[in-house]
C-alpha atoms as a PDB file:
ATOM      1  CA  UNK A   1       0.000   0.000   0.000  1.00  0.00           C
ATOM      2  CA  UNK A   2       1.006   3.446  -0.873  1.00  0.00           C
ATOM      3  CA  UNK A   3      -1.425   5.462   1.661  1.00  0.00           C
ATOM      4  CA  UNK A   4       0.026   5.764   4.859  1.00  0.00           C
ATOM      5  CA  UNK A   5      -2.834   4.321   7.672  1.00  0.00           C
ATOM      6  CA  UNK A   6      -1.882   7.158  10.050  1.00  0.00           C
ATOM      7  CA  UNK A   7      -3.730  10.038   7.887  1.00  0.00           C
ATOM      8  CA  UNK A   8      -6.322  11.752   7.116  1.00  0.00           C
ATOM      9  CA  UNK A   9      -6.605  12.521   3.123  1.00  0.00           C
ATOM     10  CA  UNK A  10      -8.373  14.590   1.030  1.00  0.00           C
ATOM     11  CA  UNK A  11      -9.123  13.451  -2.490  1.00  0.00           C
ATOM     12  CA  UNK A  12     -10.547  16.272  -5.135  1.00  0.00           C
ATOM     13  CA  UNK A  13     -11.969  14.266  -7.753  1.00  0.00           C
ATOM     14  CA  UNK A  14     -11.795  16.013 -11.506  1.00  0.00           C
ATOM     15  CA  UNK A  15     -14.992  15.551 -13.821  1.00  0.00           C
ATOM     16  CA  UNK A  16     -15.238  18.710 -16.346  1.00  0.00           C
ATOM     17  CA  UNK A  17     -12.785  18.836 -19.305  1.00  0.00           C
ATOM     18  CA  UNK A  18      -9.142  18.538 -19.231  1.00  0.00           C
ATOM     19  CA  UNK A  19      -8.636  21.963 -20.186  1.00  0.00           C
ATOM     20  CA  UNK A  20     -10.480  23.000 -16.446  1.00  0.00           C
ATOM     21  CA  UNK A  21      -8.504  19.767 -14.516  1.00  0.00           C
ATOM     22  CA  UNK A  22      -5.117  20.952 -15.605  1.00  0.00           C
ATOM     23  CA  UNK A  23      -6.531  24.809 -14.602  1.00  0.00           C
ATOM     24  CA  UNK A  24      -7.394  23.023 -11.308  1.00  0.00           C
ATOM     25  CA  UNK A  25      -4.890  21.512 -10.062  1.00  0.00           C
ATOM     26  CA  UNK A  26      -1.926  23.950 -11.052  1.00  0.00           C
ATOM     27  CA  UNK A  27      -3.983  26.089  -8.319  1.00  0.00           C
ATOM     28  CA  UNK A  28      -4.340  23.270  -5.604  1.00  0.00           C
ATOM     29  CA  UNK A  29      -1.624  23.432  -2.895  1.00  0.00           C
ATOM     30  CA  UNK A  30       0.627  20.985  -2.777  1.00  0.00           C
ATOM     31  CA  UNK A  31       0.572  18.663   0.194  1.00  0.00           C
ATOM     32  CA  UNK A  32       0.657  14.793   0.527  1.00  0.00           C
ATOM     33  CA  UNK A  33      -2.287  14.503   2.106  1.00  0.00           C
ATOM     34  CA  UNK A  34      -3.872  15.965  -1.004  1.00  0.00           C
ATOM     35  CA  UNK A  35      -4.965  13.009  -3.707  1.00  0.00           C
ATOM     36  CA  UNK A  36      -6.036  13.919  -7.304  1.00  0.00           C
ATOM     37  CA  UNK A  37      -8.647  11.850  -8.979  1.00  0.00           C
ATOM     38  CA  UNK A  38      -8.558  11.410 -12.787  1.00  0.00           C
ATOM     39  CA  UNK A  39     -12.604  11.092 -12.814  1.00  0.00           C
ATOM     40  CA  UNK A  40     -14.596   8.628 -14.879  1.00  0.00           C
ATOM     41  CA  UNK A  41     -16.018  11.007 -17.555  1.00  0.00           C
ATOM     42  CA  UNK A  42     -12.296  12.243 -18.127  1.00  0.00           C
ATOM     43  CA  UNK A  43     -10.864   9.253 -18.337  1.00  0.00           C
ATOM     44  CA  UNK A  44     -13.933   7.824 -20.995  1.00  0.00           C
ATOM     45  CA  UNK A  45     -13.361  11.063 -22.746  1.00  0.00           C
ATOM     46  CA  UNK A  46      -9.738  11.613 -23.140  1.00  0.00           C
ATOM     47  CA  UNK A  47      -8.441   7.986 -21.855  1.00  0.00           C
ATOM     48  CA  UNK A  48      -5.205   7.558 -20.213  1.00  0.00           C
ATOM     49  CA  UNK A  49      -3.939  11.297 -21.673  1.00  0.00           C
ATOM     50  CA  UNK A  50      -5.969  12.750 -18.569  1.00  0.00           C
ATOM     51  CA  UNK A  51      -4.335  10.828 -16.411  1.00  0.00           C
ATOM     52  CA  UNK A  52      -0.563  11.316 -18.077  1.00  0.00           C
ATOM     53  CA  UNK A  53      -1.210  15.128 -18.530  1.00  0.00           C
ATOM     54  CA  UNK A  54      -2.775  15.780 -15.069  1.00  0.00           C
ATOM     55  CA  UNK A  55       0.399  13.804 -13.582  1.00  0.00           C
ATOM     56  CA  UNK A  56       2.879  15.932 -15.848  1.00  0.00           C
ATOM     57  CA  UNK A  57       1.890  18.885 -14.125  1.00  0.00           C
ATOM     58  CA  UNK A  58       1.127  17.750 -10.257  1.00  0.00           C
ATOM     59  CA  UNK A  59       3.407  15.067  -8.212  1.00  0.00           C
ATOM     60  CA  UNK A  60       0.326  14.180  -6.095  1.00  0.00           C
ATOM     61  CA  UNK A  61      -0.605  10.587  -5.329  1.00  0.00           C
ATOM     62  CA  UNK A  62      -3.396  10.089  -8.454  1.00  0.00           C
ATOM     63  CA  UNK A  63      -6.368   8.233  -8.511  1.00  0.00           C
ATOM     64  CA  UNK A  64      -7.900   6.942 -11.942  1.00  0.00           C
ATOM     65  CA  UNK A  65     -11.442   6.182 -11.704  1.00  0.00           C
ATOM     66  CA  UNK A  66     -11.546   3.437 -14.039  1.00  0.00           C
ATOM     67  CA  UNK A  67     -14.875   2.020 -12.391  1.00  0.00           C
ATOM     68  CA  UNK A  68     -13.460  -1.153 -13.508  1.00  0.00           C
ATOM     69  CA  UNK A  69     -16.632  -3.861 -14.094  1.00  0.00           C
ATOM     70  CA  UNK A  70     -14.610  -6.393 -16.575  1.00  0.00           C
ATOM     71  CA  UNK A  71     -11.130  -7.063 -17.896  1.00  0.00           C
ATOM     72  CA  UNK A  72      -9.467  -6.273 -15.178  1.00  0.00           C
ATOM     73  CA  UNK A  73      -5.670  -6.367 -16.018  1.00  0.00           C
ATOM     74  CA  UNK A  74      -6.710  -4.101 -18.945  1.00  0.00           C
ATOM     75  CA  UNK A  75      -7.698  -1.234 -16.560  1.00  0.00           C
ATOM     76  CA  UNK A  76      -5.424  -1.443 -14.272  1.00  0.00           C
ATOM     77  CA  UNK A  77      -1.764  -1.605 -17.047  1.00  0.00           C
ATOM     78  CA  UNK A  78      -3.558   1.566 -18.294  1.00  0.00           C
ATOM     79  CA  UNK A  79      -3.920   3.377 -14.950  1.00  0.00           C
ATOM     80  CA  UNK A  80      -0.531   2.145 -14.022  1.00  0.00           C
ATOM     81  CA  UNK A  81       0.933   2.619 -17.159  1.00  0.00           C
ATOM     82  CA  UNK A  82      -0.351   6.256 -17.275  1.00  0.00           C
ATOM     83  CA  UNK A  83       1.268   7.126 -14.161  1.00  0.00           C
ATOM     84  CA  UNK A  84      -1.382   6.498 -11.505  1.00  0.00           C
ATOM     85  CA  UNK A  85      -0.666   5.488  -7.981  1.00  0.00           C
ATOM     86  CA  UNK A  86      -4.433   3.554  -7.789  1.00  0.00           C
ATOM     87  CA  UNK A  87      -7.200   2.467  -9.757  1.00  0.00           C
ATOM     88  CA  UNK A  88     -10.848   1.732  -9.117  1.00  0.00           C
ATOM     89  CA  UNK A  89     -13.516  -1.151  -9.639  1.00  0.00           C
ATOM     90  CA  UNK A  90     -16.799  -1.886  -9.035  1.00  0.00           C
ATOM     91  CA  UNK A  91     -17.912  -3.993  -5.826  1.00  0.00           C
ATOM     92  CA  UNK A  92     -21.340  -4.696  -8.213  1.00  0.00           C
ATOM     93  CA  UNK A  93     -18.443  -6.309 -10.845  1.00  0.00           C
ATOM     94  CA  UNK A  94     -17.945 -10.064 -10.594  1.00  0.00           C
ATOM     95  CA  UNK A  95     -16.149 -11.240  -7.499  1.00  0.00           C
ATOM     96  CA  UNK A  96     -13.531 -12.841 -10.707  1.00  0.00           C
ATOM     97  CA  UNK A  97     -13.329  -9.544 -11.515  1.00  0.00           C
ATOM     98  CA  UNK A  98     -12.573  -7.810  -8.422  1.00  0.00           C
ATOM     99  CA  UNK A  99     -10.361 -10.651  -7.395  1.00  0.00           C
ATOM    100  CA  UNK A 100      -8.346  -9.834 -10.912  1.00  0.00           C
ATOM    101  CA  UNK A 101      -8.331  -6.554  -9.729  1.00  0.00           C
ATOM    102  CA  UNK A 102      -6.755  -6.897  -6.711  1.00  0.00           C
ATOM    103  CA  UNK A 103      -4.101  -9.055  -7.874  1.00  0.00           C
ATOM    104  CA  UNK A 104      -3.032  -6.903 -10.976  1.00  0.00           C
ATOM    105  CA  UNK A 105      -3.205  -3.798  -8.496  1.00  0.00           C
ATOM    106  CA  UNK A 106      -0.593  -5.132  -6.578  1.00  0.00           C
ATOM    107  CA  UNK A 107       1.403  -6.310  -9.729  1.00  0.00           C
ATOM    108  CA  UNK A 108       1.727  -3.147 -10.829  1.00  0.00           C
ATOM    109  CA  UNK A 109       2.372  -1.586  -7.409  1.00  0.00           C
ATOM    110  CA  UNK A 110      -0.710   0.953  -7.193  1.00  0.00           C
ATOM    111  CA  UNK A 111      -3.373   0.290  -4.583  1.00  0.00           C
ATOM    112  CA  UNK A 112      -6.928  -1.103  -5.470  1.00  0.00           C
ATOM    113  CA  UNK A 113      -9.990   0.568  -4.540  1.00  0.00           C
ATOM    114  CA  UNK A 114     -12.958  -1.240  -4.668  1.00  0.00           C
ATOM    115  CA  UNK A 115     -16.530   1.438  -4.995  1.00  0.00           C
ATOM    116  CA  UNK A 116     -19.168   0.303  -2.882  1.00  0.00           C
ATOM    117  CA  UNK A 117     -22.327   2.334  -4.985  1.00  0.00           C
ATOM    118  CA  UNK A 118     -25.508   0.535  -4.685  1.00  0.00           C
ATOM    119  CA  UNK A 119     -23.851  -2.702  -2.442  1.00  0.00           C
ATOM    120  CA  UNK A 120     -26.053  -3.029   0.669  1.00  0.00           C
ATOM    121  CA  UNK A 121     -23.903  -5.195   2.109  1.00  0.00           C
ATOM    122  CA  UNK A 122     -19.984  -4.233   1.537  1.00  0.00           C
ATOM    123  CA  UNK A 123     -19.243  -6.880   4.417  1.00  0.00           C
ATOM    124  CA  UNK A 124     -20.291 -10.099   2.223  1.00  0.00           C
ATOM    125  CA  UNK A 125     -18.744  -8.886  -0.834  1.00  0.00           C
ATOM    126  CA  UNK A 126     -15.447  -8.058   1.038  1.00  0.00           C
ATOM    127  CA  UNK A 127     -15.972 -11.514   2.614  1.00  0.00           C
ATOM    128  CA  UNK A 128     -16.397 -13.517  -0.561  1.00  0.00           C
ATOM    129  CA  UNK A 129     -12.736 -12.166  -2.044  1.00  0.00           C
ATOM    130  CA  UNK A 130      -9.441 -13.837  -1.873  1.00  0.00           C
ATOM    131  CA  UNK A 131      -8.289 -10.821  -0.753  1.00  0.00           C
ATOM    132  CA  UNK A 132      -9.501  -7.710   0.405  1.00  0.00           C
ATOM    133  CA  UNK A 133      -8.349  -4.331  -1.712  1.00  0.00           C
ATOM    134  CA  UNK A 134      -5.983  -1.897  -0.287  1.00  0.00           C
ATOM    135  CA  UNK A 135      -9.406   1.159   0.039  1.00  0.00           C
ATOM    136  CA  UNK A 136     -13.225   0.412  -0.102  1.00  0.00           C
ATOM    137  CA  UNK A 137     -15.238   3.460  -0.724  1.00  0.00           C
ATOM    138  CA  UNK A 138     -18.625   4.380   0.410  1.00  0.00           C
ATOM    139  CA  UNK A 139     -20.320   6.292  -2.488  1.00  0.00           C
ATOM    140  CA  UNK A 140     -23.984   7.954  -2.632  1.00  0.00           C
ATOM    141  CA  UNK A 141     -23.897   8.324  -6.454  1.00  0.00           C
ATOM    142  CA  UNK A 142     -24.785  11.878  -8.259  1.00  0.00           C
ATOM    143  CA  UNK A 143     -28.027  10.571  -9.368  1.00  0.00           C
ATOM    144  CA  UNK A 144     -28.992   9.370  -6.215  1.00  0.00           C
ATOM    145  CA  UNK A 145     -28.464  13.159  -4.585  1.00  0.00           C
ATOM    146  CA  UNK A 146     -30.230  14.800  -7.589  1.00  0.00           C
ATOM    147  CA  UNK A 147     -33.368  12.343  -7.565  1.00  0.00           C
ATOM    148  CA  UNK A 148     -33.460  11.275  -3.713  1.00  0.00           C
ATOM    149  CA  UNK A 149     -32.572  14.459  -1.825  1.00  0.00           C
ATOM    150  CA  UNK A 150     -33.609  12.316   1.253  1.00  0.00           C
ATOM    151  CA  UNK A 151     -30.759  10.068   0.075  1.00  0.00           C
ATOM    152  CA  UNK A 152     -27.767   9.325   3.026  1.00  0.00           C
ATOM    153  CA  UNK A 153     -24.398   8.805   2.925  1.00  0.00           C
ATOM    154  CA  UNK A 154     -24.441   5.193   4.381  1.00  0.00           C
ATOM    155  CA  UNK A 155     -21.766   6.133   7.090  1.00  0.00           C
ATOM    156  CA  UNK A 156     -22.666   2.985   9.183  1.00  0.00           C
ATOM    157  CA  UNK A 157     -20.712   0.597   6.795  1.00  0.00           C
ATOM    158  CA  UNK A 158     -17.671   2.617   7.657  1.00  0.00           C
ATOM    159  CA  UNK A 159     -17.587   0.513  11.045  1.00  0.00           C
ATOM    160  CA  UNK A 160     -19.312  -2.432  10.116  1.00  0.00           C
ATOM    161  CA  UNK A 161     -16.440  -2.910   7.445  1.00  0.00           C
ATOM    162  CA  UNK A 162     -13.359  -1.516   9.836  1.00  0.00           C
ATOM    163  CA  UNK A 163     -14.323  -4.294  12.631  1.00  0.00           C
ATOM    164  CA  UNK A 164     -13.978  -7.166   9.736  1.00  0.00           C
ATOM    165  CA  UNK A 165     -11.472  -5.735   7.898  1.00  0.00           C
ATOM    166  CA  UNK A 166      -7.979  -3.885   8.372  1.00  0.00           C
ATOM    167  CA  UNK A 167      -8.324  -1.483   5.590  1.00  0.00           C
ATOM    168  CA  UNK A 168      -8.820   2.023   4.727  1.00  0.00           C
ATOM    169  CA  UNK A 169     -12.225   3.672   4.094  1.00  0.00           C
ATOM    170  CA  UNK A 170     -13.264   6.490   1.158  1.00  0.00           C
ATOM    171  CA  UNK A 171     -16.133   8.714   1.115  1.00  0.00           C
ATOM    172  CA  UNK A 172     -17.858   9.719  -1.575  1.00  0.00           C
ATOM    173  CA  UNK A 173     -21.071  11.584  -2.385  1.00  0.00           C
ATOM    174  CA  UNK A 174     -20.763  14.457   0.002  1.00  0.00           C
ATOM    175  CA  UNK A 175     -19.679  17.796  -0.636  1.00  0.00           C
ATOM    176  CA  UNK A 176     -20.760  20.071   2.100  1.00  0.00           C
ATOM    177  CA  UNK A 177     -18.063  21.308   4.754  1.00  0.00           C
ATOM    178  CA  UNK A 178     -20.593  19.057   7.082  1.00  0.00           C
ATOM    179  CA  UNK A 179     -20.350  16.216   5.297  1.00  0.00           C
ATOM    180  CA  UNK A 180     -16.589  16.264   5.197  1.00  0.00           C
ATOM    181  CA  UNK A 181     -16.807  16.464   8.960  1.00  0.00           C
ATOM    182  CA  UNK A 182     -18.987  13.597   9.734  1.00  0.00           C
ATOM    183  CA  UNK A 183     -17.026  11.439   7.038  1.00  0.00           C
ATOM    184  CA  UNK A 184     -14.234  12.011   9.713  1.00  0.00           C
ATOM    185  CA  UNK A 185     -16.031  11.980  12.339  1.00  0.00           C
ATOM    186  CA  UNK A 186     -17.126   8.662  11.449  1.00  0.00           C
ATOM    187  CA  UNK A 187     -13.934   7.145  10.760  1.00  0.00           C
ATOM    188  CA  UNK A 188     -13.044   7.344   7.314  1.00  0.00           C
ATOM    189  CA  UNK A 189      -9.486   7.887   5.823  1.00  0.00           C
ATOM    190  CA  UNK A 190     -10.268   9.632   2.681  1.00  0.00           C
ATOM    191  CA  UNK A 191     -13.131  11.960   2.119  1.00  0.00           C
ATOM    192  CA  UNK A 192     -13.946  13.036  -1.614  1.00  0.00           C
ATOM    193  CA  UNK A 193     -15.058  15.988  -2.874  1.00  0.00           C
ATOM    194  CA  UNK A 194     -15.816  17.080  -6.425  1.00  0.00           C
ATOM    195  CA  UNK A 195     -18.567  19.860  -7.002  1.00  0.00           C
ATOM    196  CA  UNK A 196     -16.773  22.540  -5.773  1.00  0.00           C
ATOM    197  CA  UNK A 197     -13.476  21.772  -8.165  1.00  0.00           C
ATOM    198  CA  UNK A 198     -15.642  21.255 -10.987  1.00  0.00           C
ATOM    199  CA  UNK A 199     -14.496  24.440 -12.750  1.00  0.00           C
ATOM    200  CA  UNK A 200     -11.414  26.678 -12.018  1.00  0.00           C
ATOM    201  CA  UNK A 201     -11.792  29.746 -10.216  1.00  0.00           C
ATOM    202  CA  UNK A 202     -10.269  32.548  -8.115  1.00  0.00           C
ATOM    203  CA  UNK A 203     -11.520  30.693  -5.027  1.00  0.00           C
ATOM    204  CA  UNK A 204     -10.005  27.011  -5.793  1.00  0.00           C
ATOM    205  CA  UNK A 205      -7.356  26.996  -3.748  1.00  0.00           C
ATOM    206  CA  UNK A 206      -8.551  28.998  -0.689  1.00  0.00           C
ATOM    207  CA  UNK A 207     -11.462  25.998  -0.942  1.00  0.00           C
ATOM    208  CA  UNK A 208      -9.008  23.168  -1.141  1.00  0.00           C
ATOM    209  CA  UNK A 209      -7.088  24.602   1.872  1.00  0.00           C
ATOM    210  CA  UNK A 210     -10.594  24.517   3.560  1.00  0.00           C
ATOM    211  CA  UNK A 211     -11.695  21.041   2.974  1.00  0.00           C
ATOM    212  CA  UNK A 212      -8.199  20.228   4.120  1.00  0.00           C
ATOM    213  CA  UNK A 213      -8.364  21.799   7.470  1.00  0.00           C
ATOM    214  CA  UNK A 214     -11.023  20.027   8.542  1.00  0.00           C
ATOM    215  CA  UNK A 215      -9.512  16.715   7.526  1.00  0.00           C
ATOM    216  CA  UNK A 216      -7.507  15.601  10.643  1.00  0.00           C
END
């Protein structure tokens, strides 16, 4: 594993263009507790040139959303091959393909995150694997905040996962300062964040710094 267990991280996830990520992140301040993510629509639009470019102009530890649901070794030679430091797949995928996941993440040296959207029960899918990945994340989708406003963050698997398994814990799907705060407050290691680094402006970094504060 790359991530150190002993920190808190903050990972801004880029989703626009890759004319506004590069904008981004030569704004963001540097810091290692500071993780870029190469988002899915970025990487489906542009392929592993996001993820090359982005890491040409930031040494941050980056993220490539590849969302992997099939072919596993295929995703994860072009995330590693790009430059990432970790590479995503689906806990809906096949447990084959999560297992294949796993195995070519730590072939290549990057650390596999597995995305929990839409599993009820992280626990039995975890349980089912040969071995479990380096990061699970806990992710209320986009569509599920737009169309359910009622919708939660399901912060309970945090510790229902921790007590079975000795692995670090993403959240995704919350954006809010208050959010961020009970992702920590809850336990997890990485907190994501993405609407408000959307788009480059004169606020970007003053907004990274405070996501980051609270992060501890």
């Amino acid at each position: 594993m790359i991530l150190k267990r002993n920190r808190k991280y903050l990972q801004i996830a880029l989703n626009s263009t890759l004319n506004e990520a590069t904008e981004i992140v030569r704004k963001l301040p540097f810091s290692e507790r500071v993780l870029i993510e190469v988002g899915t629509p970025l990487i489906k639009i542009y392929g592993k040139r996001a993820i090359s470019e982005i890491r040409s102009i930031i040494p941050s530890y980056m993220v490539a959303d590849t969302k992997c649901t099939d072919l596993a070794s295929r995703d994860v030679k072009m995330a590693a091959g790009a430059g990432a430091q970790a590479a995503t797949c689906l806990g809906v995928a096949p447990v084959e393909t999560i297992d294949k996941f796993i195995k070519e993440c730590e072939k290549a040296g990057i650390d596999s995150m597995v995305d929990m959207m839409n599993v009820e029960d992280p626990v039995s899918i975890l349980k089912s694997l040969e071995k479990a990945p380096d990061v699970v994340i806990i992710h209320r989708g986009v569509d599920e905040t737009e169309f359910s406003e009622d919708k939660q963050i399901p912060f309970y698997q945090i510790n229902e996962i921790k007590n079975n398994f000795d692995i670090l814990l993403s959240v995704a799907g919350g954006d809010t300062i208050d959010e961020v705060q009970r992702s920590i407050l809850n336990s997890a290691d990485i907190v994501v964040v993405w609407k408000d680094f959307y788009q480059s402006t004169d606020e970007t970094k003053d907004l990274a710094k405070e996501f980051l504060k609270e992060i501890r």
